[in-house]
PDB file of N, CA and C in Angstrom:
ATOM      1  N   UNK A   1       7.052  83.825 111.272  1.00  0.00           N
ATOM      2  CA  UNK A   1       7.225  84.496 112.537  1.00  0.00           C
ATOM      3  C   UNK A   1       5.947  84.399 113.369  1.00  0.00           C
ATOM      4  N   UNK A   2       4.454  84.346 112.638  1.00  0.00           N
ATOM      5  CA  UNK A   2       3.502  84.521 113.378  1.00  0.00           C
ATOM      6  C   UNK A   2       3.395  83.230 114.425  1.00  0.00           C
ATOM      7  N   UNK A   3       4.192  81.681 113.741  1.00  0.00           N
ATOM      8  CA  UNK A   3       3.915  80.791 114.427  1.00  0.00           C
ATOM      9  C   UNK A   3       4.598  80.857 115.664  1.00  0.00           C
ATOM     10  N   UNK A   4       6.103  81.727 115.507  1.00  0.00           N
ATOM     11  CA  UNK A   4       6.504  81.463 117.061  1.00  0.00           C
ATOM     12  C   UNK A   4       6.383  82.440 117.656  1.00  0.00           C
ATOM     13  N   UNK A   5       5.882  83.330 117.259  1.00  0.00           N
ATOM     14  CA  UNK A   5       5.153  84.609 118.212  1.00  0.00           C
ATOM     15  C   UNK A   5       4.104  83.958 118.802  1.00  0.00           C
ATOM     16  N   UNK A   6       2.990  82.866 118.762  1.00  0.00           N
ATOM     17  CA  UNK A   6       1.869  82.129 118.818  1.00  0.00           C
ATOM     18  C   UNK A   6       2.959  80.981 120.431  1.00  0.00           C
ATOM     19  N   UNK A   7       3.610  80.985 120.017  1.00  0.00           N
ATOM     20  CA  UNK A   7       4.301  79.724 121.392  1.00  0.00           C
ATOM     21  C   UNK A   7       4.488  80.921 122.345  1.00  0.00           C
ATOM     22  N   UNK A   8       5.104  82.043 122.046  1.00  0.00           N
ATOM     23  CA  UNK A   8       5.453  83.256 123.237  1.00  0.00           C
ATOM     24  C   UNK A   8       3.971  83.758 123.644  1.00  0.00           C
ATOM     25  N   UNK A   9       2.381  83.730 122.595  1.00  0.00           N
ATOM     26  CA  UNK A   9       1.759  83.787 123.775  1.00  0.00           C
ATOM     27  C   UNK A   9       0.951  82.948 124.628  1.00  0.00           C
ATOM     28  N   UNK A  10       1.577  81.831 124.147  1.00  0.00           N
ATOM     29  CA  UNK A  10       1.370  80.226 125.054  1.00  0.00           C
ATOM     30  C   UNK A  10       2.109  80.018 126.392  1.00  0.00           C
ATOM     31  N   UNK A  11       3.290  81.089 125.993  1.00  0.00           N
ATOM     32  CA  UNK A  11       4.035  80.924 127.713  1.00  0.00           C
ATOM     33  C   UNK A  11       5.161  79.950 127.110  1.00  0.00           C
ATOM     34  N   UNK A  12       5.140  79.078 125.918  1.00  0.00           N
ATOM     35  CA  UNK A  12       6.153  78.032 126.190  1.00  0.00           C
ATOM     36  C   UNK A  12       7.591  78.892 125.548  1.00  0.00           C
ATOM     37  N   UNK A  13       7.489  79.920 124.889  1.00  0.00           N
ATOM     38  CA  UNK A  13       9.029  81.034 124.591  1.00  0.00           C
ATOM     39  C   UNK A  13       8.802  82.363 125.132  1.00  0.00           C
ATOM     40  N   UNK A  14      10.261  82.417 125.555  1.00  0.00           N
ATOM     41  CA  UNK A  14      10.484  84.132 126.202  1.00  0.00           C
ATOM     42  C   UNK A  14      10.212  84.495 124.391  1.00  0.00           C
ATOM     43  N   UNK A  15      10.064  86.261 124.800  1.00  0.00           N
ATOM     44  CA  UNK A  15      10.537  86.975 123.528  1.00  0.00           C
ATOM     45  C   UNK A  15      11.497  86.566 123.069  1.00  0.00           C
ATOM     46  N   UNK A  16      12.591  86.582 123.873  1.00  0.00           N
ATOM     47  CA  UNK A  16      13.690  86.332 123.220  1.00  0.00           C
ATOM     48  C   UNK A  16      14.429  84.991 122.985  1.00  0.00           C
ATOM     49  N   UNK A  17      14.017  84.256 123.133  1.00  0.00           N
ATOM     50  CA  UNK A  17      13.296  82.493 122.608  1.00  0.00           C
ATOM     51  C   UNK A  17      12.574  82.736 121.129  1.00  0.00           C
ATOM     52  N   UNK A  18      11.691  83.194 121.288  1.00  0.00           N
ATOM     53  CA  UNK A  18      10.710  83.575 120.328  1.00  0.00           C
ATOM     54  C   UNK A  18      11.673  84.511 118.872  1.00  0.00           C
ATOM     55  N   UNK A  19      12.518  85.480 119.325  1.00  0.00           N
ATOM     56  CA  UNK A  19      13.015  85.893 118.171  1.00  0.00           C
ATOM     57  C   UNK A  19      14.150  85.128 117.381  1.00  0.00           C
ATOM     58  N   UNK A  20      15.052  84.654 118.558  1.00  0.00           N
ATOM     59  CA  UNK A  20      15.995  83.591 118.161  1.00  0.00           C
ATOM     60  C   UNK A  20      15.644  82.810 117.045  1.00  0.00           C
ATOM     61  N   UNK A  21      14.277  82.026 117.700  1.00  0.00           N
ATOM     62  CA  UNK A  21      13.990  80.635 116.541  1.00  0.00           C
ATOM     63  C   UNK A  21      13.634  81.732 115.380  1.00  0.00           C
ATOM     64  N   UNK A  22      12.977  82.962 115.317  1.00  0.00           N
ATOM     65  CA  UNK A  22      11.993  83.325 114.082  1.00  0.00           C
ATOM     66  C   UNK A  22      13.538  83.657 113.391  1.00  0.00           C
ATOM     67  N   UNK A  23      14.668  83.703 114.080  1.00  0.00           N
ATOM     68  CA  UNK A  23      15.902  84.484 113.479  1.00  0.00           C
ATOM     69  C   UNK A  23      15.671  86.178 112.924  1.00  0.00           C
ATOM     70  N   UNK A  24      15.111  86.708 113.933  1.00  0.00           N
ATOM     71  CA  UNK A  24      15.074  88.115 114.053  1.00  0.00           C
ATOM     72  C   UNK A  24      15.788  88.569 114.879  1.00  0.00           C
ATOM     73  N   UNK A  25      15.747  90.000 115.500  1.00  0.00           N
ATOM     74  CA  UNK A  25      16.078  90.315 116.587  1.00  0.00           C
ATOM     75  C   UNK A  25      14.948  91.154 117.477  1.00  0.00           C
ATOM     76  N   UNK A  26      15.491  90.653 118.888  1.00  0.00           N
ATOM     77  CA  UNK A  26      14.604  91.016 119.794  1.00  0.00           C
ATOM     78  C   UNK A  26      13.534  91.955 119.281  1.00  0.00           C
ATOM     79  N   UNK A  27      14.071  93.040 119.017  1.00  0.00           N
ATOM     80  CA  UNK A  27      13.289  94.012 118.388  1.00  0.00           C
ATOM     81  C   UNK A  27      12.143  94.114 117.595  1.00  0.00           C
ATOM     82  N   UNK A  28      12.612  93.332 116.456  1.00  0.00           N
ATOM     83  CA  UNK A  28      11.889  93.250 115.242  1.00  0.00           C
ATOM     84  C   UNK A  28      10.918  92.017 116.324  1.00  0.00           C
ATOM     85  N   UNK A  29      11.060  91.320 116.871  1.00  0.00           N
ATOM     86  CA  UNK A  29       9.869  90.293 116.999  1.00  0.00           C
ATOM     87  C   UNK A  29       8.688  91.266 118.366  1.00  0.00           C
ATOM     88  N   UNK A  30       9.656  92.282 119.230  1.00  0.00           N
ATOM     89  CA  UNK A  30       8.680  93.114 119.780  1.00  0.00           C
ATOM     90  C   UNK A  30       8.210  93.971 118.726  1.00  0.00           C
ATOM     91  N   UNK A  31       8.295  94.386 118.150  1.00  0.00           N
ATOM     92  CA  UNK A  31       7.630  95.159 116.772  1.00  0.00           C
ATOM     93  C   UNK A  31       6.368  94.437 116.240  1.00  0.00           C
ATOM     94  N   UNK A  32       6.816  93.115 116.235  1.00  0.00           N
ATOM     95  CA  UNK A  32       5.835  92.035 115.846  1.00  0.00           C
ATOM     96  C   UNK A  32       5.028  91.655 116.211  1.00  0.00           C
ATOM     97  N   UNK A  33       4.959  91.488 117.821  1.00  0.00           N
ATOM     98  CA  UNK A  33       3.933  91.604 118.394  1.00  0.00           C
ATOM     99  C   UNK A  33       3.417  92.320 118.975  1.00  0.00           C
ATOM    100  N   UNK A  34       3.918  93.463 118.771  1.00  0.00           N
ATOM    101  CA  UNK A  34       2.733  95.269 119.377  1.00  0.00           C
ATOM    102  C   UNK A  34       1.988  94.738 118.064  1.00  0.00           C
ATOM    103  N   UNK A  35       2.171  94.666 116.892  1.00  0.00           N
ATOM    104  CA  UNK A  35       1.655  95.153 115.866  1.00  0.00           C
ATOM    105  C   UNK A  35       0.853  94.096 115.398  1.00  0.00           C
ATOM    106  N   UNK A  36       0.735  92.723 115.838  1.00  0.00           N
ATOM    107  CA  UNK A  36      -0.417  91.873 115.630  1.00  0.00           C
ATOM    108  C   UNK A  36      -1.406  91.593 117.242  1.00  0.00           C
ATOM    109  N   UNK A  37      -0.917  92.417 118.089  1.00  0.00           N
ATOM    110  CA  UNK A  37      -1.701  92.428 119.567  1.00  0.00           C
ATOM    111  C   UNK A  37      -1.793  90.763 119.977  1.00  0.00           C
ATOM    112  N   UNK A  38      -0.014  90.425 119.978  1.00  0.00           N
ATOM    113  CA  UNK A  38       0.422  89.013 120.238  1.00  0.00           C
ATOM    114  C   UNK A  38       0.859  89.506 121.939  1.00  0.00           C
ATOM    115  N   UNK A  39       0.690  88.486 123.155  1.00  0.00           N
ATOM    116  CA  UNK A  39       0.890  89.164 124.019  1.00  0.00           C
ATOM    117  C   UNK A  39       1.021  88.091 125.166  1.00  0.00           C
ATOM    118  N   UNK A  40       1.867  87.768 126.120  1.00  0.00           N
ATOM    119  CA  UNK A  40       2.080  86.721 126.844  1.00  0.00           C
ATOM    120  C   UNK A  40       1.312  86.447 127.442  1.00  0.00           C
ATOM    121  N   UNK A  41       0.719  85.348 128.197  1.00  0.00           N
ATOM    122  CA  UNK A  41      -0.060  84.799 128.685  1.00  0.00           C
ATOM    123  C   UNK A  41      -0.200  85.669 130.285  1.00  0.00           C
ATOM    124  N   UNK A  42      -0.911  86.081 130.996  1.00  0.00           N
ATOM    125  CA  UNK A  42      -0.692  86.893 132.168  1.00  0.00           C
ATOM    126  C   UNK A  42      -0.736  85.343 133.042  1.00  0.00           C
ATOM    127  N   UNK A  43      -0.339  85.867 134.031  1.00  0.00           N
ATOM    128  CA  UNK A  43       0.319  85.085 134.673  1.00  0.00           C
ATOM    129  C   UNK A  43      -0.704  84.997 136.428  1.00  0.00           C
ATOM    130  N   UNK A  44      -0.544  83.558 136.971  1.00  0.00           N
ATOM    131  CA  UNK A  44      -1.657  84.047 138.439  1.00  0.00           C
ATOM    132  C   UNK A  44      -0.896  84.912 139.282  1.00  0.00           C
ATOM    133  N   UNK A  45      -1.380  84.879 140.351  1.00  0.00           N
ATOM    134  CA  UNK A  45      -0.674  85.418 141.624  1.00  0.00           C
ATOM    135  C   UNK A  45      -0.124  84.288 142.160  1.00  0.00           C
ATOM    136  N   UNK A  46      -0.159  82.430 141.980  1.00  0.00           N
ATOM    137  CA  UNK A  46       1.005  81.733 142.319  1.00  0.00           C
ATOM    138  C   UNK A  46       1.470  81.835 141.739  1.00  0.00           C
ATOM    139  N   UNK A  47       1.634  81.751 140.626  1.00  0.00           N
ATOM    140  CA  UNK A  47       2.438  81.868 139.292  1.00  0.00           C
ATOM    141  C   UNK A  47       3.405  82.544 139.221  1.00  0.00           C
ATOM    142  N   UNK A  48       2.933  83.702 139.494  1.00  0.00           N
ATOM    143  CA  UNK A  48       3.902  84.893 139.952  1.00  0.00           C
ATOM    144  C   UNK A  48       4.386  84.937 141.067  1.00  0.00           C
ATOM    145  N   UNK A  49       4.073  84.370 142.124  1.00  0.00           N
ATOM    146  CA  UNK A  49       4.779  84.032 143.211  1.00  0.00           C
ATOM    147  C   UNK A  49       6.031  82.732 142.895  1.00  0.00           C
ATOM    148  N   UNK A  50       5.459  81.892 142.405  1.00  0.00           N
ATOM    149  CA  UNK A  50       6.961  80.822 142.390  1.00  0.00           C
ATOM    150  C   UNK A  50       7.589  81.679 141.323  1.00  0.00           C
ATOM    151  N   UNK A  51       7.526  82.290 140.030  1.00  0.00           N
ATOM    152  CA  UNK A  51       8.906  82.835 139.462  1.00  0.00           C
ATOM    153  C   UNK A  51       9.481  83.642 140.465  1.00  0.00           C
ATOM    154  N   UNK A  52       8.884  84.443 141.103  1.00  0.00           N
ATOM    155  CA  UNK A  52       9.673  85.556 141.895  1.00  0.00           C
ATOM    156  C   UNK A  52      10.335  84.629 143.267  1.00  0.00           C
ATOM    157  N   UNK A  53      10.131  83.481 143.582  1.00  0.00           N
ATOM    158  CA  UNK A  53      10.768  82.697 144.779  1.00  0.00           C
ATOM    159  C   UNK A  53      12.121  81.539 143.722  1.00  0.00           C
ATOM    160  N   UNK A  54      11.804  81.562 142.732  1.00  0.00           N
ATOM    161  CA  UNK A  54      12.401  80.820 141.987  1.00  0.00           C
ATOM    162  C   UNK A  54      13.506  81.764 141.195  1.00  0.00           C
ATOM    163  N   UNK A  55      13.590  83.040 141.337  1.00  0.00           N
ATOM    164  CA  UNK A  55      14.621  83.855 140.287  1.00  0.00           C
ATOM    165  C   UNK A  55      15.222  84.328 142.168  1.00  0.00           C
ATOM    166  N   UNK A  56      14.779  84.444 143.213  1.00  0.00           N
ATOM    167  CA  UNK A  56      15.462  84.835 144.364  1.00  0.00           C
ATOM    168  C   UNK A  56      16.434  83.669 144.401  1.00  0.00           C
ATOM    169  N   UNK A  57      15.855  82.447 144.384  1.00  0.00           N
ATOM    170  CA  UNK A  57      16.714  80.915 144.684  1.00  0.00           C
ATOM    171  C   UNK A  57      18.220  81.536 144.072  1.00  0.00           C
ATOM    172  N   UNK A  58      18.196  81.568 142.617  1.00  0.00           N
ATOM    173  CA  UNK A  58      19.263  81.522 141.418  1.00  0.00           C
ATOM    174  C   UNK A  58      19.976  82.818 141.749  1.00  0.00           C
ATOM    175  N   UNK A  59      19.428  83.676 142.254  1.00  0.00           N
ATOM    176  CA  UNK A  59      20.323  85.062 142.348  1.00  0.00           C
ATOM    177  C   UNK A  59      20.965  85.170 143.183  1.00  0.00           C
ATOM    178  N   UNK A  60      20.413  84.871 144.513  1.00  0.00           N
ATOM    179  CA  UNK A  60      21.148  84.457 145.863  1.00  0.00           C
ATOM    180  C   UNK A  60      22.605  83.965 145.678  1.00  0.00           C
ATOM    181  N   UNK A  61      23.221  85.179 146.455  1.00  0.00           N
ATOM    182  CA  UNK A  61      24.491  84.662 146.680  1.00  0.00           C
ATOM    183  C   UNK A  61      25.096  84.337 147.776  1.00  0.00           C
ATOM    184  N   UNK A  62      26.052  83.306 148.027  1.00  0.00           N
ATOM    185  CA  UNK A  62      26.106  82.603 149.008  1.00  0.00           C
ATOM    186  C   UNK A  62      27.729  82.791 149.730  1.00  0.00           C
TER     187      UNK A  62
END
């Protein structure tokens, strides 16, 4: 589990990416990483600007 808790705080798995492959559940892999201070990569202010212009794109209804 520690290895794909290690990709979620690389950015390349959601949590829940991350629990899937470890075959846990959500839970148990947030459990997992409060408790080894595993923790996603913070993110810039573009960064965070294109997800938030990029989840408006997909939600938008037309």
């Amino acid at each position: 589990m520690k290895r794909v808790a290690e990709s979620y705080r690389n950015g390349a798995l959601s949590l829940q990416e991350a629990a899937t492959a470890a075959k846990v559940s959500i839970y148990e892999m947030m459990e997992f990483t409060e408790k080894h201070q595993i923790y996603p990569k913070e993110l810039s202010d573009q960064e965070m600007e294109e997800h938030y212009e990029y989840a408006k794109k997909i939600l938008r209804k037309d």
